[in-house]
C-alpha atoms as a PDB file:
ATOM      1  CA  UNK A   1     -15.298 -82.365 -46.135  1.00  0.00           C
ATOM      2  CA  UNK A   2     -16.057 -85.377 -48.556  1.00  0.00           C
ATOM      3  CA  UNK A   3     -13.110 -87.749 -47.860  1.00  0.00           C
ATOM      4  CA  UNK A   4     -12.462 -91.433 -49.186  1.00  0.00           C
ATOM      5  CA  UNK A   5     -14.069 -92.462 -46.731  1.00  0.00           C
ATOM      6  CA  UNK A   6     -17.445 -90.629 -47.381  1.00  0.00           C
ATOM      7  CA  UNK A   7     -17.446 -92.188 -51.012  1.00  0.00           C
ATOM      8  CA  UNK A   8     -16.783 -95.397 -50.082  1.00  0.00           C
ATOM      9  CA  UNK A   9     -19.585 -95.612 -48.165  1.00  0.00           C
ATOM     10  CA  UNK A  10     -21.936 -93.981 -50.064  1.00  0.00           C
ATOM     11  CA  UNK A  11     -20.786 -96.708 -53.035  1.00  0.00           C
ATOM     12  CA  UNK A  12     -21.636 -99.459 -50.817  1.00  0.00           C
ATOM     13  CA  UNK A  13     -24.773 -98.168 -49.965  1.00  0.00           C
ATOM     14  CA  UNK A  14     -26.139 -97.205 -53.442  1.00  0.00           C
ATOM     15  CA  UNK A  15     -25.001-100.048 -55.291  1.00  0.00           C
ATOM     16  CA  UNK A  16     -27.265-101.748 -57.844  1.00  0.00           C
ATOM     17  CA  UNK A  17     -30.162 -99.325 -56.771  1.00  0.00           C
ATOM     18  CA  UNK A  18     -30.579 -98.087 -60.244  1.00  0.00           C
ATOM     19  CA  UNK A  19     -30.299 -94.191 -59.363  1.00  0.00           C
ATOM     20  CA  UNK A  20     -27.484 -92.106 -59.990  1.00  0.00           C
ATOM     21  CA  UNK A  21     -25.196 -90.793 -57.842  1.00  0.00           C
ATOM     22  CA  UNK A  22     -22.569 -87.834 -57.884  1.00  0.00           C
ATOM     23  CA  UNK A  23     -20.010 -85.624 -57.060  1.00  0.00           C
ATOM     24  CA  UNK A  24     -21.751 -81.996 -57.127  1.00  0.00           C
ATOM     25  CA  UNK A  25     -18.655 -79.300 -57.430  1.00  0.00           C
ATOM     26  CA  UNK A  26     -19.001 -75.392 -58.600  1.00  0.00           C
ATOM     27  CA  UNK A  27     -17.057 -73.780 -61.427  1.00  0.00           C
ATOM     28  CA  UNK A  28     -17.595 -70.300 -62.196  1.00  0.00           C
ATOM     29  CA  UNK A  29     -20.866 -69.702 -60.635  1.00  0.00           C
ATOM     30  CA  UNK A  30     -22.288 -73.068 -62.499  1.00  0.00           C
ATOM     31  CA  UNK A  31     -23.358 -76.248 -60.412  1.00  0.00           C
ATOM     32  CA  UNK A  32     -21.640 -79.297 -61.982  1.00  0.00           C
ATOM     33  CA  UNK A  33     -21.586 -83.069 -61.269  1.00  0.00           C
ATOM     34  CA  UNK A  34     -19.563 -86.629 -62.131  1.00  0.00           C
ATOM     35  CA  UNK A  35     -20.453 -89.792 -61.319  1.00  0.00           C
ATOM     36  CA  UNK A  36     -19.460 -90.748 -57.954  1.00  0.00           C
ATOM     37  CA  UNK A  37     -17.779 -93.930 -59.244  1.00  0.00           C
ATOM     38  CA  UNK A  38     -15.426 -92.040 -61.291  1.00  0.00           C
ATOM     39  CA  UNK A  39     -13.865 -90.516 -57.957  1.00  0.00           C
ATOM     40  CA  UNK A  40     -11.826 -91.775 -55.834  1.00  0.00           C
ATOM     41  CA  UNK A  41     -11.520 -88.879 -53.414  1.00  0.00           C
ATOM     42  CA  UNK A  42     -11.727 -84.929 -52.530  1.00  0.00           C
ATOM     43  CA  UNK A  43      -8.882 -83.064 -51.055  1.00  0.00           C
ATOM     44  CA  UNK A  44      -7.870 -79.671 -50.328  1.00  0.00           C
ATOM     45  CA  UNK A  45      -5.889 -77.420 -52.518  1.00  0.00           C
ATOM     46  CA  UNK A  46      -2.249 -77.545 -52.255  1.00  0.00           C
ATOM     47  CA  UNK A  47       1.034 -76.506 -53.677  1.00  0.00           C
ATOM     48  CA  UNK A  48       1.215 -77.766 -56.980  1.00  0.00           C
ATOM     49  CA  UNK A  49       4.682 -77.949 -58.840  1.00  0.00           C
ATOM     50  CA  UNK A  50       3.962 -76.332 -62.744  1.00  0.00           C
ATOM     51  CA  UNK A  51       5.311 -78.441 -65.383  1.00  0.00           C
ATOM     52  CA  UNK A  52       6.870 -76.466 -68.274  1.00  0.00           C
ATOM     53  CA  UNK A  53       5.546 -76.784 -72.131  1.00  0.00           C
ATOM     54  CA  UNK A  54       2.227 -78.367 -70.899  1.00  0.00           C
ATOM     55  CA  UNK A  55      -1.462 -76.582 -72.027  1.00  0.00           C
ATOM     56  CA  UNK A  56      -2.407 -74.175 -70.134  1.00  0.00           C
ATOM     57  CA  UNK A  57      -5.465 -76.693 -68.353  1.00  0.00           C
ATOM     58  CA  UNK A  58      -2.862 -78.740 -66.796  1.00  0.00           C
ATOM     59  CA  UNK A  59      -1.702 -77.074 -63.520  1.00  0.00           C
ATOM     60  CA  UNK A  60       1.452 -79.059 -63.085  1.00  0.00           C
ATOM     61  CA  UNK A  61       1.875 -82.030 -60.103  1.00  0.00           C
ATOM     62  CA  UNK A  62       1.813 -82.651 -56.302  1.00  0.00           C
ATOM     63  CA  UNK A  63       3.230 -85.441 -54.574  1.00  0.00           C
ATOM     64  CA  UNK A  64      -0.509 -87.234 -52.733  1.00  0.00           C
ATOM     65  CA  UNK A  65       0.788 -89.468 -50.297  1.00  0.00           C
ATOM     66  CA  UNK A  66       3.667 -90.942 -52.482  1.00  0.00           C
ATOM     67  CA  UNK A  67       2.212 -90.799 -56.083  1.00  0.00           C
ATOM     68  CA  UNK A  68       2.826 -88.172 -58.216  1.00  0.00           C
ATOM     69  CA  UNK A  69      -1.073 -86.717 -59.282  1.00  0.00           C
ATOM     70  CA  UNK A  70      -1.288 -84.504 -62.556  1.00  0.00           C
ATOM     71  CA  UNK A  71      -3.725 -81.662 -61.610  1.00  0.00           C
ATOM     72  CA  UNK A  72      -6.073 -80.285 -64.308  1.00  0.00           C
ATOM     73  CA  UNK A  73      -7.992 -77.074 -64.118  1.00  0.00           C
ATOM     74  CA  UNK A  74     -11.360 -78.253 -64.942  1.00  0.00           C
ATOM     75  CA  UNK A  75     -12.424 -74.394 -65.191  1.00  0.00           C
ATOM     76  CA  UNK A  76     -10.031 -73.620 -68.082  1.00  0.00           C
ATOM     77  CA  UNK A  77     -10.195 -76.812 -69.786  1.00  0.00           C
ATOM     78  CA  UNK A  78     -13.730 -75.898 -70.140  1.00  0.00           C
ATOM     79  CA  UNK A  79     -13.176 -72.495 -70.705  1.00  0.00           C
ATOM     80  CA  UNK A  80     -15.101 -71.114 -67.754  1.00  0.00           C
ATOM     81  CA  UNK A  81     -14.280 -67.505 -67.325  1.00  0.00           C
ATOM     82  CA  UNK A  82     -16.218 -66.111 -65.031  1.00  0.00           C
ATOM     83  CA  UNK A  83     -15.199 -66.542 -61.353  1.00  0.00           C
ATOM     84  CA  UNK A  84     -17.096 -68.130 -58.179  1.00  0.00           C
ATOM     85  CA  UNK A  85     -19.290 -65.540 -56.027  1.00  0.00           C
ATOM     86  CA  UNK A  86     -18.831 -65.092 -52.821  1.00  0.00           C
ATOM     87  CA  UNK A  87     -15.955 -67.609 -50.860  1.00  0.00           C
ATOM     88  CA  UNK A  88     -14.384 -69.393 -52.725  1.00  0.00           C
ATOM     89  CA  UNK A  89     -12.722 -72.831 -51.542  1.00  0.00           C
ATOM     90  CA  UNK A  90     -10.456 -74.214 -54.040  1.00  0.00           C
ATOM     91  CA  UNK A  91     -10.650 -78.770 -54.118  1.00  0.00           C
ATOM     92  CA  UNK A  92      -8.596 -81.102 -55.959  1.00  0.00           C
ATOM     93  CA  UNK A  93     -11.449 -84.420 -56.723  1.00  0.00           C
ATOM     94  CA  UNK A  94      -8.905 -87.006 -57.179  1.00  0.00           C
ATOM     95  CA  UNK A  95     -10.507 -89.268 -60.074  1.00  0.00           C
ATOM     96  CA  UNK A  96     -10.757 -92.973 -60.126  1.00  0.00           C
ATOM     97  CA  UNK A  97      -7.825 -95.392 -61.092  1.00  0.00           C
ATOM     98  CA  UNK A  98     -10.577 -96.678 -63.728  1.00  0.00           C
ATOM     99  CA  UNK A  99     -10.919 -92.931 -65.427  1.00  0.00           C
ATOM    100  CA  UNK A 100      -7.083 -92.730 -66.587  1.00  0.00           C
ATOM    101  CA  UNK A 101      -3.758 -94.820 -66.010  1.00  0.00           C
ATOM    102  CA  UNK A 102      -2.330 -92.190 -64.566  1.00  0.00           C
ATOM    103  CA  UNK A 103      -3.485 -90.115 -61.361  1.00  0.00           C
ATOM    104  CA  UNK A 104      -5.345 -87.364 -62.396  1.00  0.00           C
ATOM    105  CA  UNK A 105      -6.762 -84.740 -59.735  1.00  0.00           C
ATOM    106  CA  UNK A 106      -9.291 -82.341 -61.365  1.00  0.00           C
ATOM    107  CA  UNK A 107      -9.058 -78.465 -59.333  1.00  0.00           C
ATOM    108  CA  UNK A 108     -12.480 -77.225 -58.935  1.00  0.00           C
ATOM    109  CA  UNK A 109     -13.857 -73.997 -57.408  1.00  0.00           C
ATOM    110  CA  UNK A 110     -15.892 -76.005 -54.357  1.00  0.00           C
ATOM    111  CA  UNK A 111     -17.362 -79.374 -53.733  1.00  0.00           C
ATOM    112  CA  UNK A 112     -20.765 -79.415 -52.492  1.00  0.00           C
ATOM    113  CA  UNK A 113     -21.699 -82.730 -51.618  1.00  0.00           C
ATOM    114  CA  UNK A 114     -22.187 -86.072 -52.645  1.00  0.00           C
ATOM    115  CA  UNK A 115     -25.847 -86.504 -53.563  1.00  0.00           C
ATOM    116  CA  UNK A 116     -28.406 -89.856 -55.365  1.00  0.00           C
ATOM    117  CA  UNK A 117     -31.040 -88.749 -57.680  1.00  0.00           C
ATOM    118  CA  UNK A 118     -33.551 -91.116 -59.871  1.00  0.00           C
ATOM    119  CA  UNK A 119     -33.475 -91.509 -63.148  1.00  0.00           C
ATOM    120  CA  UNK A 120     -36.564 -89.065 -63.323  1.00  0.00           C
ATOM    121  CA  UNK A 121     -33.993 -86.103 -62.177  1.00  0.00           C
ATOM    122  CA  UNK A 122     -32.186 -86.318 -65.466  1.00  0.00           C
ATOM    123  CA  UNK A 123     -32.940 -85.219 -68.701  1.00  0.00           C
ATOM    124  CA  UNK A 124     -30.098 -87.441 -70.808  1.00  0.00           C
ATOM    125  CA  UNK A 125     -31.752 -86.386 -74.623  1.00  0.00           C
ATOM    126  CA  UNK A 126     -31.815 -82.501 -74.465  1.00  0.00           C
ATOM    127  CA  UNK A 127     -28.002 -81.582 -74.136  1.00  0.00           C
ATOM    128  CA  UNK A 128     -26.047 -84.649 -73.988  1.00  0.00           C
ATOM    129  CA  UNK A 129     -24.187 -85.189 -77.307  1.00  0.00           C
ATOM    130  CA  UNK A 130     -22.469 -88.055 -78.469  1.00  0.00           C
ATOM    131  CA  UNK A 131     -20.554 -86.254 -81.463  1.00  0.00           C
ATOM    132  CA  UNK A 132     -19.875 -82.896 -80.226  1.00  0.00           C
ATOM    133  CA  UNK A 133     -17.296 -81.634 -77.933  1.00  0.00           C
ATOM    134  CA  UNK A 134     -19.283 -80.789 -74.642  1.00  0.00           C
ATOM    135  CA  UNK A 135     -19.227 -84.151 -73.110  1.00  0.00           C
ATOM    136  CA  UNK A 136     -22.698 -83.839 -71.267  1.00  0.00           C
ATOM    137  CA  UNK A 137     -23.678 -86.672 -70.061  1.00  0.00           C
ATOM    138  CA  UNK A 138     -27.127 -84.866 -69.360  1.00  0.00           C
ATOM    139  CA  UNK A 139     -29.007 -82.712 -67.179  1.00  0.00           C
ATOM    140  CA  UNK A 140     -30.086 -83.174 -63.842  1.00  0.00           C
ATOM    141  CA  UNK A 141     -32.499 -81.315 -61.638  1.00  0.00           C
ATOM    142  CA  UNK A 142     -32.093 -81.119 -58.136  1.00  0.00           C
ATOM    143  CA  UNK A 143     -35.195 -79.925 -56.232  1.00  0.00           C
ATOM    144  CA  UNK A 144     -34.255 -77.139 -53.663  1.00  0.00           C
ATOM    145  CA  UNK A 145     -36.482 -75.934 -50.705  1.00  0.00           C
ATOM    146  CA  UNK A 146     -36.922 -72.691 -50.337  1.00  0.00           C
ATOM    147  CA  UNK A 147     -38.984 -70.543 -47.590  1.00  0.00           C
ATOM    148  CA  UNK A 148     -41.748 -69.850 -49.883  1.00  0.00           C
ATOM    149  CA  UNK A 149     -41.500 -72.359 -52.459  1.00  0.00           C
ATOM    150  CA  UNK A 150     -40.040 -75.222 -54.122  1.00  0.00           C
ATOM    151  CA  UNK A 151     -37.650 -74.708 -57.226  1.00  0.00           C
ATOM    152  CA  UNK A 152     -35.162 -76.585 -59.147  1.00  0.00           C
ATOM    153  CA  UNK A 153     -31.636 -76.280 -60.064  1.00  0.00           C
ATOM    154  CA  UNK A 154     -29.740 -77.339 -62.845  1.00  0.00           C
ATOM    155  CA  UNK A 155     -26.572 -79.100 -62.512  1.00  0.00           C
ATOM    156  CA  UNK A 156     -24.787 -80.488 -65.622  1.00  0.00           C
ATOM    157  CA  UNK A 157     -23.491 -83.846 -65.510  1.00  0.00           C
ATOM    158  CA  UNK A 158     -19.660 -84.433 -66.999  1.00  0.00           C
ATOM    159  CA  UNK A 159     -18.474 -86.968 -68.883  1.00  0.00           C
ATOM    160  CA  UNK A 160     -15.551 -86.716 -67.303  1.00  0.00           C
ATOM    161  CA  UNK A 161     -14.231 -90.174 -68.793  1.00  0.00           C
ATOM    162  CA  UNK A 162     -14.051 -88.678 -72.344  1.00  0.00           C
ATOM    163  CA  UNK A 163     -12.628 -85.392 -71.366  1.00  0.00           C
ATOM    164  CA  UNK A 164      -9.784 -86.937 -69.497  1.00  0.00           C
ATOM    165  CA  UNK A 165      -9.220 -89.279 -72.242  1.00  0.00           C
ATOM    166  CA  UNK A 166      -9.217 -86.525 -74.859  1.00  0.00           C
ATOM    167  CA  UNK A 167      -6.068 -84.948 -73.360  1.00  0.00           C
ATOM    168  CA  UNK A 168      -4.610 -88.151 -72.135  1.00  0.00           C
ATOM    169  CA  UNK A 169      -1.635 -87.265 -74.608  1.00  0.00           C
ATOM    170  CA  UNK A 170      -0.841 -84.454 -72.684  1.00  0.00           C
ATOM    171  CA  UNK A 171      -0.784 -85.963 -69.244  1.00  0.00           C
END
């Protein structure tokens, strides 16, 4: 399990290198990733209290060791339909004191790992946009090893700074 711990260390370790480094997470059956900086830790689901008259996106609240953390469903803020395959294995990635004044905790479908690529593993011109509404940062490709060959995956990087601070209001 990635725990504060984990990504404090791996902040220490990769600072001023010059590569990137993120939190990789599933929704739907998509790979996702933000920037490890924005994070300040990943826990496991649990019982959230629903707020009435809030969009649907935010889940409601839970108490994380004695601050109250709004939850967001990063799936339907997005709206991601389509469901995880196979087990799924719900996380809360608590995000960064410097992404929001308040404690926001964004639910994902899993968290994979925390992982540094170059700045040769991302394509930032192709999909990010800074006008539109899909808050890509960019693309990055993560090189997989397979038995019988080599093949890469695409994982979409969040701006996860903008689309918190779009629906601040609501928080």
């Amino acid at each position: 399990m990635i725990t504060q711990k984990t990504i404090q260390t791996a902040r220490t370790t990769s600072k001023g290198t010059g590569n990137l480094q993120v939190v990789e997470f599933i929704l739907g059956n998509e790979l996702f990733a933000i920037d490890l900086f924005d994070t300040r830790e990943v826990i496991n689901t649990t019982d959230i209290t629903p707020l009435p008259n809030t969009p649907s996106f935010i889940k409601g609240i839970i108490d994380l060791r004695g601050i109250i953390t709004t939850i967001i469903d990063l799936k339907e803020m997005m709206h991601i339909t389509r469901e995880a395959d196979g087990k799924k294995r719900s996380r809360i990635i608590v995000l960064d004191a410097g992404v929001s004044q308040k404690m926001i905790g964004v639910l994902v479908d899993d968290v994979l790992a925390v992982s540094t690529y170059t700045q040769e593993d991302i394509d930032r011109d192709t999909h990010a946009s800074k006008s539109s509404d899909r808050d890509i940062l960019g693309i990055i490709r993560k090189k997989v090893r397979t038995a019988d060959h080599d093949k890469n995956e695409l994982i979409i990087w969040l701006d996860i700074r903008t689309m918190i601070h779009k629906v601040e209001q609501d928080l």
